[in-house]
Protein backbone atom coordinates (compact mmCIF):
# COMPACT_ATOMS: atom_id res chain seq x y z
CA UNK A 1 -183.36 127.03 29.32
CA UNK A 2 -180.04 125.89 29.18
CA UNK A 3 -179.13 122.47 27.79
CA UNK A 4 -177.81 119.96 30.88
CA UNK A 5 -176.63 117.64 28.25
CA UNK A 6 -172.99 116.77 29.40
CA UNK A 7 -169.62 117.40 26.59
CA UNK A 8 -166.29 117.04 26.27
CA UNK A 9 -166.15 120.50 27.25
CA UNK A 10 -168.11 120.34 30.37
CA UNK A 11 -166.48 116.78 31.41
CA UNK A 12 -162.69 119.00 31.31
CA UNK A 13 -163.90 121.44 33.28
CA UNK A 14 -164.98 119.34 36.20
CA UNK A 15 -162.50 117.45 36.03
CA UNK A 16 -159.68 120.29 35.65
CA UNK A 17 -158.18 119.12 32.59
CA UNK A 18 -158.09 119.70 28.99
CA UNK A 19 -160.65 118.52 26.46
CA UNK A 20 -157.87 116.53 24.29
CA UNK A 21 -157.15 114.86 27.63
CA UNK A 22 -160.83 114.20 28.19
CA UNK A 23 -160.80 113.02 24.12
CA UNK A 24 -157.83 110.74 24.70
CA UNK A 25 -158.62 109.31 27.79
CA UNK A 26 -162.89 108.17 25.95
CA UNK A 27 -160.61 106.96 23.03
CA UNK A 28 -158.67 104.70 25.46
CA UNK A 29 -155.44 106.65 23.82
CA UNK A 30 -152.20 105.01 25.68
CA UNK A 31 -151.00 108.57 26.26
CA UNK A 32 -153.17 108.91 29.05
CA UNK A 33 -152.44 108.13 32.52
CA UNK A 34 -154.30 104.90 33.47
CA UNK A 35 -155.34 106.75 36.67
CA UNK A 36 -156.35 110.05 35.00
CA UNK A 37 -158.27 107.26 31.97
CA UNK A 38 -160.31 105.69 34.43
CA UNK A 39 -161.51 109.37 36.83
CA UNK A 40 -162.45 110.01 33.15
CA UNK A 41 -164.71 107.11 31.91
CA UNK A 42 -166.49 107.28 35.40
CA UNK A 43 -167.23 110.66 35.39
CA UNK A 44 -168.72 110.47 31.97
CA UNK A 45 -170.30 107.34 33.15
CA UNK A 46 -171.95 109.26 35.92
CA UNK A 47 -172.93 112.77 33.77
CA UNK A 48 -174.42 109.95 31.08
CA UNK A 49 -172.21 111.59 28.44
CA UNK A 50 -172.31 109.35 25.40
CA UNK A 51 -170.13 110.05 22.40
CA UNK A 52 -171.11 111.35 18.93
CA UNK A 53 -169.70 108.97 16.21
CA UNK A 54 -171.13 110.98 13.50
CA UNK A 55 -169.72 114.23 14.86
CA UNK A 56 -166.26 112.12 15.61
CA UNK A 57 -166.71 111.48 12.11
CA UNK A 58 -167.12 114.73 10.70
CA UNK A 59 -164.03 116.19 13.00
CA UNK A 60 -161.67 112.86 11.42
CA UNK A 61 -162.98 114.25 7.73
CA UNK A 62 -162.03 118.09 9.00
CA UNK A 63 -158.47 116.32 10.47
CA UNK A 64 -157.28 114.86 7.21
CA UNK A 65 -158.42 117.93 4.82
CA UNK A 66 -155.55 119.98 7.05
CA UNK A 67 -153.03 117.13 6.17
CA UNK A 68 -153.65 114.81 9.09
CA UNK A 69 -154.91 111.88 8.18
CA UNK A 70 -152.88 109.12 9.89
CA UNK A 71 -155.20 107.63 12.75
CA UNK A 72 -153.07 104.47 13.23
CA UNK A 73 -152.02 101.17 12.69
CA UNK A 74 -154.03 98.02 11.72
CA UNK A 75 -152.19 94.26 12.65
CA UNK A 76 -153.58 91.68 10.39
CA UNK A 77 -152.25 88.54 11.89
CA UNK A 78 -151.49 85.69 9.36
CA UNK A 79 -151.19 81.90 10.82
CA UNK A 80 -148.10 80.07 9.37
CA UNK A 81 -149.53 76.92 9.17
CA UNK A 82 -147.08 74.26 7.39
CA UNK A 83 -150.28 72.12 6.43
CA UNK A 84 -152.13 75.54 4.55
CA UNK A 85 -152.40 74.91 1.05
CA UNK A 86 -149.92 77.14 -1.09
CA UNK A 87 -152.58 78.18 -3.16
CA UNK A 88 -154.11 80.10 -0.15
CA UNK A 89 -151.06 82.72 -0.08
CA UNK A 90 -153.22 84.34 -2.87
CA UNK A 91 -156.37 84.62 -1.65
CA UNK A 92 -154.16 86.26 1.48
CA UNK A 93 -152.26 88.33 -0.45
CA UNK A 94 -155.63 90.01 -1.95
CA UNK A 95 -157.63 90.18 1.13
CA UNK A 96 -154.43 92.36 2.71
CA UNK A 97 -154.90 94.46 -0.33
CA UNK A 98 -158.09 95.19 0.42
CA UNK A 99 -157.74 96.21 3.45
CA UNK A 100 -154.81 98.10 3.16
CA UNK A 101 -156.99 100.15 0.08
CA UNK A 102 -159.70 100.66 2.74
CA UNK A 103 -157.80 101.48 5.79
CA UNK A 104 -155.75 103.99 3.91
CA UNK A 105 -158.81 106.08 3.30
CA UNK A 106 -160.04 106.45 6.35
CA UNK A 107 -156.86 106.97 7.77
CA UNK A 108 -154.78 103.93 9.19
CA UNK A 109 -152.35 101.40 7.74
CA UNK A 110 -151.91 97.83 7.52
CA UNK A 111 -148.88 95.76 8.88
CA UNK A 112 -149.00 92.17 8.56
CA UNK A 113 -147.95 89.78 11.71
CA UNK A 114 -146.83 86.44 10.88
CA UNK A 115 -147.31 83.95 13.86
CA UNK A 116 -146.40 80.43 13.98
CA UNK A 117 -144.09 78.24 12.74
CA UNK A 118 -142.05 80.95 10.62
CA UNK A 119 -143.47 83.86 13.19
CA UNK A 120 -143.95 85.25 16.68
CA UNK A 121 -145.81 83.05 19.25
CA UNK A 122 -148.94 84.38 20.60
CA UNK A 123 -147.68 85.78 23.73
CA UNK A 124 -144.38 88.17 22.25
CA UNK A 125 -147.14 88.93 19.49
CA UNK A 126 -149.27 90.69 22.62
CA UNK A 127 -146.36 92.27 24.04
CA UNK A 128 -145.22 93.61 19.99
CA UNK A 129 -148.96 94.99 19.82
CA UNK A 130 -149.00 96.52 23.49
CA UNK A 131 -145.23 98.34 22.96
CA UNK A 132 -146.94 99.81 19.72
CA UNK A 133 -149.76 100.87 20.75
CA UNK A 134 -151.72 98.61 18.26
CA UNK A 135 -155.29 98.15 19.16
CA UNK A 136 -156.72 96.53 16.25
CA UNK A 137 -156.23 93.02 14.89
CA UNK A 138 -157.45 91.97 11.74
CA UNK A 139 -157.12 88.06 11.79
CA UNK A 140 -156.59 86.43 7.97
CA UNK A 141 -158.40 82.89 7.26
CA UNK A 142 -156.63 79.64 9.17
CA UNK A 143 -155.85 76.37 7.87
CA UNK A 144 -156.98 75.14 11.73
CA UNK A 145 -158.46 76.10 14.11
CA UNK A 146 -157.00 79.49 15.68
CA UNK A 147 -156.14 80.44 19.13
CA UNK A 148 -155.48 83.75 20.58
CA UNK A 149 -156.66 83.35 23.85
CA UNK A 150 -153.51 84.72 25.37
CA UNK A 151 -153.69 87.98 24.01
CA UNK A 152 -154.70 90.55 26.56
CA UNK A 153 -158.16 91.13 24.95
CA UNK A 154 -159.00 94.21 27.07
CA UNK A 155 -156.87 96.42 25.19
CA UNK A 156 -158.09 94.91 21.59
CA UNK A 157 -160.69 94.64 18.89
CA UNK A 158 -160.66 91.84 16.21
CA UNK A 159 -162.35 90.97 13.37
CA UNK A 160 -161.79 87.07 11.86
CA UNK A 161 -161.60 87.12 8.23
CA UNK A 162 -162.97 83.48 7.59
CA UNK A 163 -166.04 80.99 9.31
CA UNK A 164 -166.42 80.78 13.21
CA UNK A 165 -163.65 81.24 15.88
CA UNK A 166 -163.81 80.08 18.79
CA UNK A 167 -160.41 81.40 20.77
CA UNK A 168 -161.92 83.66 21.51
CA UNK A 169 -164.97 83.73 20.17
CA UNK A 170 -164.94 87.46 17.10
CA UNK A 171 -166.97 88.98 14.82
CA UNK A 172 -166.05 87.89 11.18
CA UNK A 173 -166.39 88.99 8.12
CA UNK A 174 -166.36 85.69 5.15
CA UNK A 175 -167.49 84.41 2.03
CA UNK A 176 -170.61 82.98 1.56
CA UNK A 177 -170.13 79.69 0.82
CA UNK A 178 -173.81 77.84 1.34
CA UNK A 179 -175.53 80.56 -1.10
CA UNK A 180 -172.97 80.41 -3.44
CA UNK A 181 -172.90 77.02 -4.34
CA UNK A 182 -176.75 77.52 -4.40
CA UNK A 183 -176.08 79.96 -7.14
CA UNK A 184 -173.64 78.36 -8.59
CA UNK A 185 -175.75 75.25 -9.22
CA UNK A 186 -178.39 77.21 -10.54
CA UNK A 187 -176.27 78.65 -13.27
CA UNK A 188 -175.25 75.06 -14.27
CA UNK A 189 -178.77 73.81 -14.53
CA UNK A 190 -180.06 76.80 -16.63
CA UNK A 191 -177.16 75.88 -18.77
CA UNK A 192 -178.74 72.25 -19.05
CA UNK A 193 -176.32 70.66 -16.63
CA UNK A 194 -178.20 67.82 -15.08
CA UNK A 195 -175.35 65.80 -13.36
CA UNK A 196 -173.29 67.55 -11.47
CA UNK A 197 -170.46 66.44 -9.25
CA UNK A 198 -168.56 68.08 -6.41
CA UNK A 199 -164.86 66.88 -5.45
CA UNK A 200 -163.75 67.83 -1.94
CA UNK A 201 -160.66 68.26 0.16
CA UNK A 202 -162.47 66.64 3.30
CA UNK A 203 -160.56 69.36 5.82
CA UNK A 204 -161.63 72.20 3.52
CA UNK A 205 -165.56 71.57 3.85
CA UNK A 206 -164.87 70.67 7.73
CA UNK A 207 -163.22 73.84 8.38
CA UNK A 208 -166.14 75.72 6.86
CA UNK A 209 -168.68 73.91 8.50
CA UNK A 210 -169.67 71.58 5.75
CA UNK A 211 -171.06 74.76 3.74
CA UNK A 212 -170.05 73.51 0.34
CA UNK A 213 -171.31 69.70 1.22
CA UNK A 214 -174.36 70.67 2.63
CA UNK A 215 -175.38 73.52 -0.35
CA UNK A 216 -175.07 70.97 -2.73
CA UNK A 217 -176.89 68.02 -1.42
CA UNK A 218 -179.28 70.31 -0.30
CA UNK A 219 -179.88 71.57 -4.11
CA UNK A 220 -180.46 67.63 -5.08
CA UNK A 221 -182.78 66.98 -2.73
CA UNK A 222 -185.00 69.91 -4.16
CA UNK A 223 -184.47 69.78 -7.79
CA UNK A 224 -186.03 66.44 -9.00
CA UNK A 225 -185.05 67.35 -12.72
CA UNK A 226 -181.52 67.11 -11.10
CA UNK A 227 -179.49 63.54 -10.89
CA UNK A 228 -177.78 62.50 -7.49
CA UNK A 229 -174.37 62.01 -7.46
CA UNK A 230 -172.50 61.46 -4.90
CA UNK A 231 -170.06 64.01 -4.14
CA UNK A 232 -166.18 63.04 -3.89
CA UNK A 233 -164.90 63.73 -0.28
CA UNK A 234 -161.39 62.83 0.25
CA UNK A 235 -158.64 63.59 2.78
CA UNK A 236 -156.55 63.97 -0.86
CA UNK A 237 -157.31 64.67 -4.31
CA UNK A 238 -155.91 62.14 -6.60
CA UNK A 239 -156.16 60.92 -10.28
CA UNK A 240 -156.98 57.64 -9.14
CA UNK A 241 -159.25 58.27 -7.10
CA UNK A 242 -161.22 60.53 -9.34
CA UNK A 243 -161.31 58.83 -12.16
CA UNK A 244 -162.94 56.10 -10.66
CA UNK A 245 -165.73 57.91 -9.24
CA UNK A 246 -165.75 59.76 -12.65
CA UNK A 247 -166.22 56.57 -14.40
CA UNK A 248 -168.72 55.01 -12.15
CA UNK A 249 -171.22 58.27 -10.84
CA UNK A 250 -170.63 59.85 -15.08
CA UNK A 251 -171.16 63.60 -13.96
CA UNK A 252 -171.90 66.09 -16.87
CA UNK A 253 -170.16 68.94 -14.86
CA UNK A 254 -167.38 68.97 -11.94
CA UNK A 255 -166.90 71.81 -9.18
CA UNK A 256 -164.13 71.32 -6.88
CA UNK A 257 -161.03 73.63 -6.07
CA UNK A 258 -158.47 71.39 -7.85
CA UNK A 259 -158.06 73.13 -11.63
CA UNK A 260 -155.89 70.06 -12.36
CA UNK A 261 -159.25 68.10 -12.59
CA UNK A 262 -160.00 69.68 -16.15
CA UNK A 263 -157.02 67.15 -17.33
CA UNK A 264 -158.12 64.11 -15.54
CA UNK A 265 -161.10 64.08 -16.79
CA UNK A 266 -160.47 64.38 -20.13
CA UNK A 267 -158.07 61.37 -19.38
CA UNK A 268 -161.25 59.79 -18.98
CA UNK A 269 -162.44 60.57 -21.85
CA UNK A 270 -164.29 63.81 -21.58
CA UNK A 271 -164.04 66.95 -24.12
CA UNK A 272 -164.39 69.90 -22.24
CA UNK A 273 -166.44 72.08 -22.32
CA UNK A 274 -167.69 70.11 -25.62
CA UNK A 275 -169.19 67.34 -23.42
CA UNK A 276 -168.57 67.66 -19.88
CA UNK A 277 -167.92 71.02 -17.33
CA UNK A 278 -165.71 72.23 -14.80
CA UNK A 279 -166.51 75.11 -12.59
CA UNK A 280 -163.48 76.16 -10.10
CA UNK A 281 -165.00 76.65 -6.56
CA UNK A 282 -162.09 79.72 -6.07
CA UNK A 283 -160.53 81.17 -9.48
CA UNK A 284 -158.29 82.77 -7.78
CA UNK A 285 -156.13 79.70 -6.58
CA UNK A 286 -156.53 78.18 -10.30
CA UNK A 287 -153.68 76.77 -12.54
CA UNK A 288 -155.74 76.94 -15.60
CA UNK A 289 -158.33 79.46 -17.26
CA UNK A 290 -161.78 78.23 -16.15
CA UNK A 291 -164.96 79.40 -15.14
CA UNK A 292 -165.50 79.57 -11.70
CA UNK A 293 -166.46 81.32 -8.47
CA UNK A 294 -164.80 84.49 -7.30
CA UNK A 295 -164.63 84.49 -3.47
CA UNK A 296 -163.75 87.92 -3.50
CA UNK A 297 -161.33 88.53 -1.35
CA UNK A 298 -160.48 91.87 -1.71
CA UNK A 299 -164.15 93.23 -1.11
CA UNK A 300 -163.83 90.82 2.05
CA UNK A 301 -160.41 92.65 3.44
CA UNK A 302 -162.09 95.91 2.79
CA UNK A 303 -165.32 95.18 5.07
CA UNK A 304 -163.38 93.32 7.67
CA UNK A 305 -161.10 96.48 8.10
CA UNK A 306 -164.37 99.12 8.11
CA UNK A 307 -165.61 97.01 11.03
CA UNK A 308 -162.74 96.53 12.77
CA UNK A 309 -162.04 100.59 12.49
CA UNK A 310 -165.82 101.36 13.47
CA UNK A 311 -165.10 99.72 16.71
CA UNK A 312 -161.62 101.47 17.06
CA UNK A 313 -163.82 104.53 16.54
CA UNK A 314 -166.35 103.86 19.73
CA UNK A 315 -163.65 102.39 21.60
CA UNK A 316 -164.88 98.71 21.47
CA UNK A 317 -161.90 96.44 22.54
CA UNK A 318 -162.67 93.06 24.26
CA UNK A 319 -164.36 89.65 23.30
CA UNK A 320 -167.92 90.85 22.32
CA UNK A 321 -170.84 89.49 23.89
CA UNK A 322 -172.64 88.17 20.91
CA UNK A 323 -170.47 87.84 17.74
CA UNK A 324 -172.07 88.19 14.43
CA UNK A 325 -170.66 87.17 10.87
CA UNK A 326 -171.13 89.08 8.09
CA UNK A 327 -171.34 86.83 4.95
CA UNK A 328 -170.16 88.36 1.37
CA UNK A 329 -171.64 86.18 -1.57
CA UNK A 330 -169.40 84.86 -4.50
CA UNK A 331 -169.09 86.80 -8.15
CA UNK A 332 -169.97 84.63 -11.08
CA UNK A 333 -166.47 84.32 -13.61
CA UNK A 334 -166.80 83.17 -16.62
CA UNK A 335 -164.75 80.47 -18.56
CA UNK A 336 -163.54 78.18 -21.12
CA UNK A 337 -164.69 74.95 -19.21
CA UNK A 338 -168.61 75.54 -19.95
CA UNK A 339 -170.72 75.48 -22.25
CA UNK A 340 -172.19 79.07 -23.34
CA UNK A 341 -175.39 80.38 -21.63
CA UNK A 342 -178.52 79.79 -23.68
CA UNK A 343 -179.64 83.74 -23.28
């Protein structure tokens, strides 16, 4: 008996037209008449054809072995944000790499969109994207809180490269922060650590949801063979400040982002790693060699991009119904500014 299951070949030929038409019009390809796009999606609607990804996937492998592997272009949108660290440029630079590694192999390439202050506004970036038929946005971390709800969503997929967004609401692809500091923590306490200290940037634990803050209170709460300090949260990181909660709370071992730490405390009176320990909470924004956490932002750019391409792939675009996050745990570096592991 003959199979009734509806293809690409049996959608042209109702429909009188040619299976790369069909192809296009499934893919949402802008070469397609709107008109002739949407006859097309209902009529496959109606036969209940549903598309193959794994035999699109094997045709895109076939594609590029005969010299064809361009599939398109990626937007990764970076927020000029005058109040954005300088340190973060970085940790950008790296996560574009990533992606641009990534994309490259499965056929697209990465152009980078700056908007704000030095950049486009939101609306001429929509009308830049529609005009080049760019579909996909890959959206690096912001300093604040992001807004592109005046993009024309319908004709995109996004993936947020940081903790939750909310304009509009994406699935994103970050660090994670809470188990790392976990981790972290329990790396410094095998190591015989028994005081530790965190210094803050207040906005930097806001932005990620109090992540950081809430890791390490949570891991003094549970560790009785562990002292409570208090951790340092201020709007700014200053030698003042620090040193007098250095003085007063005497922590054995400081984490914070702020490399420049390592000096004040030994302006305290501390020899590191002789007596007292730093651990940077991102390496890769350091001014000094330490030990530290590795954020990874290159693995991140290279996930964020696979997911943002998988839904180019099934023709996803739109604010999804449920957004998910997809968390990437921190890589253990070590440094001059602790003491050596017992083992």
């Amino acid at each position: 008996m003959a199979s009734t299951t509806p293809t690409l070949r049996s959608l042209a030929k109702d429909l009188g037209l040619s299976r790369t038409t069909v192809s296009d019009a499934l893919r949402g390809s802008p070469r397609v008449d709107p008109a002739t796009a949407k006859r097309v999606k209902q009529a496959a609607s109606d036969a209940g054809y549903r598309r193959n990804p794994l035999a699109g996937a094997l045709m895109s492998e076939l594609r590029r072995s005969r010299g064809t592997a361009f599939r398109g272009v990626v937007a990764a949108v970076d927020f000029h944000e005058p109040e954005r660290p300088p340190s973060a440029a970085r940790f950008h630079a790296e996560l574009v790499t990533g992606a641009e590694a990534r994309a490259a192999e499965l056929g697209f390439k990465v152009e980078r969109f700056p908007v704000g202050v030095s950049g486009v506004t939101v609306p001429r970036l929509d009308s830049i994207l529609q005009s080049r038929g760019i579909n996909g946005l890959l959206l690096l971390p912001a300093w604040s809180d992001p807004d592109l709800s005046a993009l024309d969503w319908t004709r995109f997929a996004g993936v947020y490269t940081d903790y939750i967004i909310e304009r509009p609401a994406l699935h994103s692809v970050c660090s994670d922060h809470y188990r790392s500091m976990l981790a972290a923590l329990q790396r410094l306490q095998a190591r015989g650590y028994r005081r530790p200290g965190l210094q803050l940037q207040r906005h930097h634990d806001e932005r990620l949801q109090f992540r950081w803050g809430a890791a390490f209170r949570a891991f003094q709460e549970t560790h009785r063979d562990i002292d409570r300090v208090p951790p340092l949260i201020v709007d700014q990181f200053t030698q003042e400040g620090f040193a007098k909660w250095f003085r007063r709370h005497e922590p054995d071992v400081v984490l914070s982002h702020a490399s420049e730490t390592i000096g004040w405390m030994e302006q305290c009176g501390a020899r590191v790693p002789a007596t007292h320990g730093f651990l940077c909470l991102n390496v890769l924004t350091s001014s000094h060699p330490c030990a530290g956490l590795d954020l990874q932002p290159r693995l991140l750019g290279k996930c964020a991009v696979e997911l943002l391409i998988a839904q180019l792939q099934r023709n996803e675009c739109g604010i999804p119904e449920w957004p998910f996050a997809t968390t990437i745990p921190a890589r253990w570096v070590e440094g001059p500014t602790l003491r050596k592991s017992a083992r």
